[in-house]
Each structure stands twice: as structure tokens, then as C-alpha cells.
PDB file of N, CA and C in Angstrom:
ATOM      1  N   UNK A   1      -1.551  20.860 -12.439  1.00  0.00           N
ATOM      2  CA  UNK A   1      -0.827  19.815 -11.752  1.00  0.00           C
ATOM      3  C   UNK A   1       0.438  19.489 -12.540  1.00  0.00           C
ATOM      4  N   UNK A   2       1.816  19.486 -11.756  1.00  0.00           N
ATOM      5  CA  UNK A   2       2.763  19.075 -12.727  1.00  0.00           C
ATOM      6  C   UNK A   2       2.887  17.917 -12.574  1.00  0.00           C
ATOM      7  N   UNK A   3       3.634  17.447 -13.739  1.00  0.00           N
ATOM      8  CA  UNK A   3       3.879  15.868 -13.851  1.00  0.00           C
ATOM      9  C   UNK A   3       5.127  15.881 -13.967  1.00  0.00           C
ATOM     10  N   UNK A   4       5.577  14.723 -13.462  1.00  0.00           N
ATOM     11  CA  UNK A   4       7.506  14.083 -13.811  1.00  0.00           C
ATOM     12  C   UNK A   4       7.763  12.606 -14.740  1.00  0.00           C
ATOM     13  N   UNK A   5       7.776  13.070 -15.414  1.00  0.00           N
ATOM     14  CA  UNK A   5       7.881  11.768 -16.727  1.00  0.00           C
ATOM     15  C   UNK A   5       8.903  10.951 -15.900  1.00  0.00           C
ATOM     16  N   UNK A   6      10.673  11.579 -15.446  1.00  0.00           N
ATOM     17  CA  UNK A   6      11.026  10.920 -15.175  1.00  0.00           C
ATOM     18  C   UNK A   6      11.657  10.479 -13.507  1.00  0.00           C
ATOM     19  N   UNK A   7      10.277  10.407 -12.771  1.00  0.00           N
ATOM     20  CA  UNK A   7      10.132  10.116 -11.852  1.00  0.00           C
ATOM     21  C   UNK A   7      10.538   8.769 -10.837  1.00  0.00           C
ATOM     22  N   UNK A   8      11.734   8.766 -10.393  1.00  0.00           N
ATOM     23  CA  UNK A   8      12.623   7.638  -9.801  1.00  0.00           C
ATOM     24  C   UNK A   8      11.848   7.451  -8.266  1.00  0.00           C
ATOM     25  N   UNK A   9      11.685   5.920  -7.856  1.00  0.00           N
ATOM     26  CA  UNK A   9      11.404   6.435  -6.458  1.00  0.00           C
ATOM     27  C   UNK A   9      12.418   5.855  -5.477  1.00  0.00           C
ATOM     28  N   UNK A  10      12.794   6.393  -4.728  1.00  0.00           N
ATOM     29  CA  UNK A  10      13.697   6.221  -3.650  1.00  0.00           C
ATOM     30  C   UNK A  10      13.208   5.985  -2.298  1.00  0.00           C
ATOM     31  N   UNK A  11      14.249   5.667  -1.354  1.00  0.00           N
ATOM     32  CA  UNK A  11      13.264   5.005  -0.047  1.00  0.00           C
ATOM     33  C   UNK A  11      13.576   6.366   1.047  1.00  0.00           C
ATOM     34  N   UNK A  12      13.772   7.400   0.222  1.00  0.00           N
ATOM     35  CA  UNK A  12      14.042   9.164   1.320  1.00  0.00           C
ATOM     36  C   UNK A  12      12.238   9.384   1.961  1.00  0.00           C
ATOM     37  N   UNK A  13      11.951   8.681   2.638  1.00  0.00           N
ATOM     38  CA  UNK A  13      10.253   8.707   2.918  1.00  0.00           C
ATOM     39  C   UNK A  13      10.043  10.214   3.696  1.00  0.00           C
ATOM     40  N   UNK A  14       9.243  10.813   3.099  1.00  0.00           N
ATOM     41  CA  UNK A  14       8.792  12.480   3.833  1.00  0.00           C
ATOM     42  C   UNK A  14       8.233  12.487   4.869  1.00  0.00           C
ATOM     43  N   UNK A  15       7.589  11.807   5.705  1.00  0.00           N
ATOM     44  CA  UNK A  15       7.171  11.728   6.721  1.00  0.00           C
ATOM     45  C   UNK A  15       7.325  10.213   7.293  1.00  0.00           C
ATOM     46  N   UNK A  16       7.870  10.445   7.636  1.00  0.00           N
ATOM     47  CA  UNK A  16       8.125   8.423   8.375  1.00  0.00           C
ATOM     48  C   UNK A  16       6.848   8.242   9.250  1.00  0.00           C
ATOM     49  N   UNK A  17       6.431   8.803  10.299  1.00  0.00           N
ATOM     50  CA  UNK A  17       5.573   8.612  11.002  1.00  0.00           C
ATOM     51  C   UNK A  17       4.253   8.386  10.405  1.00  0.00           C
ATOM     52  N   UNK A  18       3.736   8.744   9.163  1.00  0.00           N
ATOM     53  CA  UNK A  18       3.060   8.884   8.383  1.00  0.00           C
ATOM     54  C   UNK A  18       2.930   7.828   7.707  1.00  0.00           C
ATOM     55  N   UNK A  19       4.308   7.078   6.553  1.00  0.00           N
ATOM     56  CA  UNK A  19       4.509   6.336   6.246  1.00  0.00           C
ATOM     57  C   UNK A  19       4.030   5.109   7.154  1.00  0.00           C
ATOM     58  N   UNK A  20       5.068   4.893   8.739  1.00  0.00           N
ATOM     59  CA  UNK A  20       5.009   3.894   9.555  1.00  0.00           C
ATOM     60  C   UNK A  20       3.354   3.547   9.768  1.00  0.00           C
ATOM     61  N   UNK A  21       2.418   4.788   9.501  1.00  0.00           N
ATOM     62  CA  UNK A  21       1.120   4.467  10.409  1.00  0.00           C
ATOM     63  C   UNK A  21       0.480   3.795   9.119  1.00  0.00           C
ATOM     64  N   UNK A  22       0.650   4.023   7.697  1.00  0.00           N
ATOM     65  CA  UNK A  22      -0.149   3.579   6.557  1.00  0.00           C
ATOM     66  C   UNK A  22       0.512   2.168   6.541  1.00  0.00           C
ATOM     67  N   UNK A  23       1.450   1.759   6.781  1.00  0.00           N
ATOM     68  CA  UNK A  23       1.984   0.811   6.224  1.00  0.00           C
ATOM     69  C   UNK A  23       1.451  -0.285   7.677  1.00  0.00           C
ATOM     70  N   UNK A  24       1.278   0.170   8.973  1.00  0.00           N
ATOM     71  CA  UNK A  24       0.780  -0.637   9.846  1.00  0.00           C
ATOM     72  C   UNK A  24      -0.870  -1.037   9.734  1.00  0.00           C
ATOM     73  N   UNK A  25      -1.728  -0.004   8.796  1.00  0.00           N
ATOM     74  CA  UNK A  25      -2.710   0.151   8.456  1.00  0.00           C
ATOM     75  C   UNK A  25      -3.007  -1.276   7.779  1.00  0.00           C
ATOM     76  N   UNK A  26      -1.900  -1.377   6.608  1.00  0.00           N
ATOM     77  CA  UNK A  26      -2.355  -2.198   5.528  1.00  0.00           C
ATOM     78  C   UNK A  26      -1.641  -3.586   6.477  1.00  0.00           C
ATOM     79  N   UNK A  27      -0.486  -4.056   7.091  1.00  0.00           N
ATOM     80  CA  UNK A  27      -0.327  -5.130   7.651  1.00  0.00           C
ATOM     81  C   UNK A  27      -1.126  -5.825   9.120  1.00  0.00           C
ATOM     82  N   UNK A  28      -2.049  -4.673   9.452  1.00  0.00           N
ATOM     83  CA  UNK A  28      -3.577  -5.085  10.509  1.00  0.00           C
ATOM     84  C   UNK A  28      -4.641  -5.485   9.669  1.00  0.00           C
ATOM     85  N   UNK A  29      -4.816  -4.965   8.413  1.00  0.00           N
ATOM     86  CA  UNK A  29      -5.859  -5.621   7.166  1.00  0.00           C
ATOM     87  C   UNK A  29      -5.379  -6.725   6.878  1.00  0.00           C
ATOM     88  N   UNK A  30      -4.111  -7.252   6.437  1.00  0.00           N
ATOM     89  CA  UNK A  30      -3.523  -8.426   6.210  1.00  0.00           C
ATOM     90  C   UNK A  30      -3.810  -9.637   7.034  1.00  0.00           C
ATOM     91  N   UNK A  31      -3.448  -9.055   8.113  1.00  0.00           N
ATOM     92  CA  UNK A  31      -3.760  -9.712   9.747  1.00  0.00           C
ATOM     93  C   UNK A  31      -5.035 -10.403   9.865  1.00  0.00           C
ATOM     94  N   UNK A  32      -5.895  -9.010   9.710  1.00  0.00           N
ATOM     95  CA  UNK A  32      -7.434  -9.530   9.894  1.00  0.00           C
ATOM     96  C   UNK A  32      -7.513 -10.704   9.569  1.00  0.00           C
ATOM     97  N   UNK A  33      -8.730 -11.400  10.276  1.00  0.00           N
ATOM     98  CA  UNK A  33      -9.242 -12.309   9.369  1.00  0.00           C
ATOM     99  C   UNK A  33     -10.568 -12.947   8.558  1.00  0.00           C
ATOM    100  N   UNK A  34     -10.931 -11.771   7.876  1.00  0.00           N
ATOM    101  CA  UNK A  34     -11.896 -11.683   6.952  1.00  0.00           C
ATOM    102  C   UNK A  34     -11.404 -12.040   6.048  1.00  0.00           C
ATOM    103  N   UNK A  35     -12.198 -13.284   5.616  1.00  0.00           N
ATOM    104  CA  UNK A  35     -11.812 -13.226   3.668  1.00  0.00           C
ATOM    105  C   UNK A  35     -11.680 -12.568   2.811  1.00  0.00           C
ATOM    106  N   UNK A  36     -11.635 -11.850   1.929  1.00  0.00           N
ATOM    107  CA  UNK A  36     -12.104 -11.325   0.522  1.00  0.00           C
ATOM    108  C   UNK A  36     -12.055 -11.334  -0.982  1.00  0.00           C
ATOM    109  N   UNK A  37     -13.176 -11.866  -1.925  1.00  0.00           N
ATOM    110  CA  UNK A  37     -13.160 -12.463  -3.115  1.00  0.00           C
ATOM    111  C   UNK A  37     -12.434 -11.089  -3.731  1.00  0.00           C
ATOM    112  N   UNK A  38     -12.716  -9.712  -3.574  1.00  0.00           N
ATOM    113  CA  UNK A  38     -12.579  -8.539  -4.299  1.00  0.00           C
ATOM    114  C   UNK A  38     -10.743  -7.848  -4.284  1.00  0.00           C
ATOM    115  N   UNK A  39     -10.547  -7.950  -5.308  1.00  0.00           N
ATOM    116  CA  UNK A  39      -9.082  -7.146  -5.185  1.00  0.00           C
ATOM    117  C   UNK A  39      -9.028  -5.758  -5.145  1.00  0.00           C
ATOM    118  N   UNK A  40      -7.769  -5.478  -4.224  1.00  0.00           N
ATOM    119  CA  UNK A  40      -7.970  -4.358  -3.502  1.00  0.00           C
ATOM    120  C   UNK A  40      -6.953  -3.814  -3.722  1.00  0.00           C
ATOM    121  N   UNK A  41      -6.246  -2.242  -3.581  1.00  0.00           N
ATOM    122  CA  UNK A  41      -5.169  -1.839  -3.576  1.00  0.00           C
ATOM    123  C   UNK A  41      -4.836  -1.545  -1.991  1.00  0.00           C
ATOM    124  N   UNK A  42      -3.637  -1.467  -2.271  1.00  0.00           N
ATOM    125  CA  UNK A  42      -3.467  -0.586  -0.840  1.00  0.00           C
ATOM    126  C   UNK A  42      -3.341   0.743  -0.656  1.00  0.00           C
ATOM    127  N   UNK A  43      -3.892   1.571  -1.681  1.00  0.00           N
ATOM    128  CA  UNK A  43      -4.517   3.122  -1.488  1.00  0.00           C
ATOM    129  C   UNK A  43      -5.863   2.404  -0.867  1.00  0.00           C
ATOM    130  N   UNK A  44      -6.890   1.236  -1.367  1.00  0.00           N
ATOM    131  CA  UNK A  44      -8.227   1.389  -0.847  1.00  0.00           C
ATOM    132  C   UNK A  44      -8.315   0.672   0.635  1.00  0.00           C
ATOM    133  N   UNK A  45      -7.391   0.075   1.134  1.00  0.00           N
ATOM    134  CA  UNK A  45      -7.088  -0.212   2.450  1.00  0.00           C
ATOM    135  C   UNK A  45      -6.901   0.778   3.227  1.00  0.00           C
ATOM    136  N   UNK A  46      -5.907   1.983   2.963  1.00  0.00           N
ATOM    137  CA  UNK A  46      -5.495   3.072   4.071  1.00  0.00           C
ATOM    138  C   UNK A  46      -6.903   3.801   3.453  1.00  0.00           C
ATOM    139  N   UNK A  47      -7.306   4.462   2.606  1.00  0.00           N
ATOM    140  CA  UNK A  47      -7.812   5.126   2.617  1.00  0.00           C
ATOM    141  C   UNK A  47      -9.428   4.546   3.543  1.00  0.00           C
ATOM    142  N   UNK A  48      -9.538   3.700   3.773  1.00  0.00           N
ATOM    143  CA  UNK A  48     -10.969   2.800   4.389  1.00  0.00           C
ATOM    144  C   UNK A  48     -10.411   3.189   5.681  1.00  0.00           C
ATOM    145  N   UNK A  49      -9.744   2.667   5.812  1.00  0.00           N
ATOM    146  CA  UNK A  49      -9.041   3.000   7.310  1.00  0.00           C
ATOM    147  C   UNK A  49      -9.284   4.151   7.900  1.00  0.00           C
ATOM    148  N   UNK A  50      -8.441   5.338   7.242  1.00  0.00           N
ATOM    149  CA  UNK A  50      -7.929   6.380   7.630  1.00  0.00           C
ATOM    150  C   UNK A  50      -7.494   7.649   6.309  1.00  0.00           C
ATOM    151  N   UNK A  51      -9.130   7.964   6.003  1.00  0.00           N
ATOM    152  CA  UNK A  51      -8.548   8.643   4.680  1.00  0.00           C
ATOM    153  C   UNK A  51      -7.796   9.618   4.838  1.00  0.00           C
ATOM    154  N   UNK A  52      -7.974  10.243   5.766  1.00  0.00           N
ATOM    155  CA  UNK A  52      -7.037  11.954   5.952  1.00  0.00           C
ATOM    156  C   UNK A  52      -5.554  11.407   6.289  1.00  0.00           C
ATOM    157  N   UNK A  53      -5.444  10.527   6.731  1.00  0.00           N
ATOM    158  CA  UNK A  53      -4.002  10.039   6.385  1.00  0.00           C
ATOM    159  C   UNK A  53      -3.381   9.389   4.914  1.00  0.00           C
ATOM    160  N   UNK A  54      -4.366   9.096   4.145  1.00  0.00           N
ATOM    161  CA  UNK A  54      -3.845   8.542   2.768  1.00  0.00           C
ATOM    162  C   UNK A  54      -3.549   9.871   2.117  1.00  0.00           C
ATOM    163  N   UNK A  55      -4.755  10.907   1.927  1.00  0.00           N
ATOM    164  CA  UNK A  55      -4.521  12.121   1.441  1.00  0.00           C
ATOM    165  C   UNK A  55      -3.298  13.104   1.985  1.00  0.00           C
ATOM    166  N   UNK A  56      -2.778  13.266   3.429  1.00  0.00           N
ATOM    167  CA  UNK A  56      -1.555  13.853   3.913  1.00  0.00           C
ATOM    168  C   UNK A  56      -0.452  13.196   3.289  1.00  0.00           C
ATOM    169  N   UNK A  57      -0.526  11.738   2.635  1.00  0.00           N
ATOM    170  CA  UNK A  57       0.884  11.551   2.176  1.00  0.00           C
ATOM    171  C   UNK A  57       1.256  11.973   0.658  1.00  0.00           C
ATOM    172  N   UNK A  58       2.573  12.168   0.987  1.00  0.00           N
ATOM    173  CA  UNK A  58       3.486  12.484  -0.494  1.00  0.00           C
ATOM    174  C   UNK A  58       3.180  11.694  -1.533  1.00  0.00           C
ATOM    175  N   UNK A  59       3.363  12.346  -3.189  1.00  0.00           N
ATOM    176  CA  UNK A  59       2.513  11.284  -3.806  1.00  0.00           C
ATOM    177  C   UNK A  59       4.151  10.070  -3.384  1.00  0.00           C
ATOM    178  N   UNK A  60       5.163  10.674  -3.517  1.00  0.00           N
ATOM    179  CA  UNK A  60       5.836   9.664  -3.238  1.00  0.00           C
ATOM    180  C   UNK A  60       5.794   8.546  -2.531  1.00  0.00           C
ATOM    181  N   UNK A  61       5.757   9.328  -1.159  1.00  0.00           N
ATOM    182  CA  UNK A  61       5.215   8.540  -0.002  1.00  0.00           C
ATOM    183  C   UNK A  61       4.218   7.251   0.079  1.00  0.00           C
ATOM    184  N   UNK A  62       2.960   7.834  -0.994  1.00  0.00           N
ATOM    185  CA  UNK A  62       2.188   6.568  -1.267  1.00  0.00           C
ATOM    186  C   UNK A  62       2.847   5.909  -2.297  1.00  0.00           C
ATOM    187  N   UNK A  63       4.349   5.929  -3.134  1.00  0.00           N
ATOM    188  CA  UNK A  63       4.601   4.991  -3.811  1.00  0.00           C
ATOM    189  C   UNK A  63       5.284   4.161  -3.319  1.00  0.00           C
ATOM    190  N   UNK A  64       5.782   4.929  -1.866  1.00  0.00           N
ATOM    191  CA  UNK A  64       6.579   3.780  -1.313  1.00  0.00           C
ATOM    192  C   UNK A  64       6.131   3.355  -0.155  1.00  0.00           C
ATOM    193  N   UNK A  65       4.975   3.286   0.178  1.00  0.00           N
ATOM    194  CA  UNK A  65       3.797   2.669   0.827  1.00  0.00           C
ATOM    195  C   UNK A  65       3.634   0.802   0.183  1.00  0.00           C
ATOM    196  N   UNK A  66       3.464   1.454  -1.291  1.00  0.00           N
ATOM    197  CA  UNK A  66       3.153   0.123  -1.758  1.00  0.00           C
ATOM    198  C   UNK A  66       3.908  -0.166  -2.571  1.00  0.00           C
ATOM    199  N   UNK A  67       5.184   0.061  -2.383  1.00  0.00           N
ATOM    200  CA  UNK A  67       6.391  -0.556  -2.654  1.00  0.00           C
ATOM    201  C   UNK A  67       6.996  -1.467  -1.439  1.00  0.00           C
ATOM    202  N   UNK A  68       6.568  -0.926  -0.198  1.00  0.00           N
ATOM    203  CA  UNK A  68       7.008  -1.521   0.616  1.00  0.00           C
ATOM    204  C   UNK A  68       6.405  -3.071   0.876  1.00  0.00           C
ATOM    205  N   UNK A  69       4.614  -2.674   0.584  1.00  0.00           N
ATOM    206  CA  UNK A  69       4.058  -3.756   0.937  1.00  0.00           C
ATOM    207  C   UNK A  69       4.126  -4.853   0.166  1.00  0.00           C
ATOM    208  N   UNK A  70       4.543  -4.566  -1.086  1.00  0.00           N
ATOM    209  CA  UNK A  70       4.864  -5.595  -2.413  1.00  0.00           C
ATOM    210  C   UNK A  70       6.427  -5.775  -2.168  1.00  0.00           C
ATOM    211  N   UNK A  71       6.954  -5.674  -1.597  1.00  0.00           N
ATOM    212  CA  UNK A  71       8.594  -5.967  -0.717  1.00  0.00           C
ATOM    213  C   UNK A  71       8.049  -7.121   0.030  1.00  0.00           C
ATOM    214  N   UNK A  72       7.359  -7.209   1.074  1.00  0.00           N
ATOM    215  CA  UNK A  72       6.651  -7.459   1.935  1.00  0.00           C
ATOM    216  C   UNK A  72       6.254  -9.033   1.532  1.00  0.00           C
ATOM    217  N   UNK A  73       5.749  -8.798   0.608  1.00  0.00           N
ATOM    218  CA  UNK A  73       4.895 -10.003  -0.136  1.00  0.00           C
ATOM    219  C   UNK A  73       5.065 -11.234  -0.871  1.00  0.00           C
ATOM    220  N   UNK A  74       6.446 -10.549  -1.391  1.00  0.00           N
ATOM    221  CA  UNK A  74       7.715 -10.876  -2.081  1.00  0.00           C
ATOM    222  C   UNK A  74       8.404 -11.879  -1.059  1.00  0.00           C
ATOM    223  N   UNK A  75       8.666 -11.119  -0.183  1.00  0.00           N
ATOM    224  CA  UNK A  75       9.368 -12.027   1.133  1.00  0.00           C
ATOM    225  C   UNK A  75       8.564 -12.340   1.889  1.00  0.00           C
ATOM    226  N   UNK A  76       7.306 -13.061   1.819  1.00  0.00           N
ATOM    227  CA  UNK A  76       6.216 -13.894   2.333  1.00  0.00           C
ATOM    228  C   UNK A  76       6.080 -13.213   4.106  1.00  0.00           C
ATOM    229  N   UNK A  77       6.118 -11.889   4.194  1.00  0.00           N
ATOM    230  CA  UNK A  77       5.347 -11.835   5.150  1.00  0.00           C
ATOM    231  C   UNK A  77       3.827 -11.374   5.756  1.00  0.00           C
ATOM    232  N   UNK A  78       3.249 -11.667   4.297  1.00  0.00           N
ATOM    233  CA  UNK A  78       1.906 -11.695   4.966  1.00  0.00           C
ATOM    234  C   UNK A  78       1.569 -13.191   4.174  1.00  0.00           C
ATOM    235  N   UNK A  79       0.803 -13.934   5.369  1.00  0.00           N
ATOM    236  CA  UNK A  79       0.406 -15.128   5.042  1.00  0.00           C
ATOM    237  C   UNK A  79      -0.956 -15.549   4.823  1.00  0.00           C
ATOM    238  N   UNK A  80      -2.013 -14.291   4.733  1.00  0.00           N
ATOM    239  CA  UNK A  80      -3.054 -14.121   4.742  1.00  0.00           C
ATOM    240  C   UNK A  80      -3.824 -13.839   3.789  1.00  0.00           C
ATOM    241  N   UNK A  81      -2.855 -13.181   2.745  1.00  0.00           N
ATOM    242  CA  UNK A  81      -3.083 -11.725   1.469  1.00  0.00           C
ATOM    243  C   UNK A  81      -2.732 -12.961  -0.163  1.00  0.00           C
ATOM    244  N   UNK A  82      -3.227 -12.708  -0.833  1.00  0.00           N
ATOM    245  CA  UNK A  82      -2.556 -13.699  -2.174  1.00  0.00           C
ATOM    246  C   UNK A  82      -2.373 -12.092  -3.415  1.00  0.00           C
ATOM    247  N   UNK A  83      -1.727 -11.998  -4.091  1.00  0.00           N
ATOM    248  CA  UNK A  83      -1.906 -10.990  -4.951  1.00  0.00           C
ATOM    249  C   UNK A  83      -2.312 -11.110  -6.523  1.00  0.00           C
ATOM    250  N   UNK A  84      -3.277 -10.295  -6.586  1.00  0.00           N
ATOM    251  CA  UNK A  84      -4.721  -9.914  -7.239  1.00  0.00           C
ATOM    252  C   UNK A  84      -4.112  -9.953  -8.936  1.00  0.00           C
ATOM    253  N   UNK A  85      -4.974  -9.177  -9.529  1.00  0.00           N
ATOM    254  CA  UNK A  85      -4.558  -8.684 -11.009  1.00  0.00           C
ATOM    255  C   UNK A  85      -4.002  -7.283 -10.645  1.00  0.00           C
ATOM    256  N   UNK A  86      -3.194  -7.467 -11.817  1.00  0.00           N
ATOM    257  CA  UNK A  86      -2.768  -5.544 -11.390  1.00  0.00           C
ATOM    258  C   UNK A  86      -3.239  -4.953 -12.386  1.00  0.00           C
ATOM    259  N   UNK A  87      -3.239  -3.154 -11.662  1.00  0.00           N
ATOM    260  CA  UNK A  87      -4.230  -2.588 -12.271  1.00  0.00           C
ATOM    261  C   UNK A  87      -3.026  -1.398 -12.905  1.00  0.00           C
ATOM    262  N   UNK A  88      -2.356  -1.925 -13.690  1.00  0.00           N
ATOM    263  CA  UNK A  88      -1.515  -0.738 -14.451  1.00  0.00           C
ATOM    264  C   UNK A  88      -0.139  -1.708 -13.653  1.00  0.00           C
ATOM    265  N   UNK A  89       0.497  -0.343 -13.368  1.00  0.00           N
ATOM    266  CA  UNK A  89       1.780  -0.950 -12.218  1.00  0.00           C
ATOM    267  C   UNK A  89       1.118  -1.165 -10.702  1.00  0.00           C
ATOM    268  N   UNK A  90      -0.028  -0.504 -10.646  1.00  0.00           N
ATOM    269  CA  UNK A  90      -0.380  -0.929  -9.134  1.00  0.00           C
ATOM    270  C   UNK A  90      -0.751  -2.636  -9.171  1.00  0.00           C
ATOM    271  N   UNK A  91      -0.382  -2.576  -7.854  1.00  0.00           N
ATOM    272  CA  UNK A  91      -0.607  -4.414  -7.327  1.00  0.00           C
ATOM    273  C   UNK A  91      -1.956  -4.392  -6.778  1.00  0.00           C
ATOM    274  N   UNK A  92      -2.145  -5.725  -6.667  1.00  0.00           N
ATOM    275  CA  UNK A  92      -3.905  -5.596  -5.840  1.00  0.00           C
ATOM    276  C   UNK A  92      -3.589  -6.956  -4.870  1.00  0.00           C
ATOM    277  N   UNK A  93      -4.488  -7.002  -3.829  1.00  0.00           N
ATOM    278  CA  UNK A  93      -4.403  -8.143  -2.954  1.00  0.00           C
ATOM    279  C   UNK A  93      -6.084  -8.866  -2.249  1.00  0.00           C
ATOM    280  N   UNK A  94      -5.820  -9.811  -2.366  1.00  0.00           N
ATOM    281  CA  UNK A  94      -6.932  -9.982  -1.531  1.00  0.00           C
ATOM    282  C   UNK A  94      -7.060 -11.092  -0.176  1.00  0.00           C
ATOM    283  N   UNK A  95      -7.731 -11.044   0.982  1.00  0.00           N
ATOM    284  CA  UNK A  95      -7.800 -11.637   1.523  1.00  0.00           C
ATOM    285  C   UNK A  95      -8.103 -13.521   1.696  1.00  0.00           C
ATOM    286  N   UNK A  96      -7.452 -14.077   1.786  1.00  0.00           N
ATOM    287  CA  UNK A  96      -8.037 -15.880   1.360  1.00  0.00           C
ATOM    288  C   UNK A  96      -8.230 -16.329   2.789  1.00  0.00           C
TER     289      UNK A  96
END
């Protein structure tokens, strides 16, 4: 497996349609309205969802998955979600 130390991410998304469906994935979980005490990423949201779509995306793609949704969050549009501990640079969220 190669690695890129210096790995920039940009918003050139490889599959938009792909992108558009993960990212509608995680703002219908948001939506929901189930509680949840447990923090979550949003790899374990799409992938619950719809794993063969988490696995088809670019690793990029999933960085700007949840770049988008921490955009998102930032500018208070989910009113449902509070955000978690993070687990490295990934964000976590959970339902309140």
C-alpha cells in the first residue's frame, strides 16, 4: 500500500454522485431522530448504511466526505448531532 506523507486535500471530488449519496447518508442520520450516547464517525454512519458505497469511495473522497460534514457543523446545519471526542484528526458525533 503506498502512502503520501504529503497529502493535501482538495474539494476535486472523484465521483460526485458517490460523494452526493454518502454525504446525504450521513445528513438523513443527523435528521433521524434517535438519540445516541455513543460517538460515531462518519465512516461508521455510511458504512451502516451502505457499506459497498463507503468502500467504492476514494480514500480522498472519504476525506472530503467528512470534511464536508464538519463544514456542515461548523455552520450549524445539523441541529440534531453535538460533536464527540476525536479520534486522531477524525471528528465523532452523536445524536442528542
Amino acid at each position: 500500500m503506498k502512502t503520501y506523507n504529503n497529502f493535501q486535500l482538495d474539494w476535486n471530488i472523484n465521483n460526485v454522485s458517490d460523494f452526493n449519496e454518502a454525504l446525504d447518508i450521513f445528513d438523513s442520520w443527523a435528521e433521524s431522530g434517535t438519540a445516541t450516547v455513543k460517538d460515531v464517525k462518519v465512516k461508521d454512519v455510511i458504512k451502516n448504511h451502505n457499506p459497498a458505497l463507503y468502500d467504492k469511495l476514494s480514500r480522498g473522497d472519504k476525506c472530503r466526505v467528512g470534511r464536508a460534514v464538519s463544514n456542515r457543523y461548523t455552520n450549524n446545519m445539523y441541529s440534531g448531532i453535538v460533536r464527540g471526542s476525536d479520534k486522531g484528526s477524525t471528528k465523532t458525533y452523536h445524536k442528542i
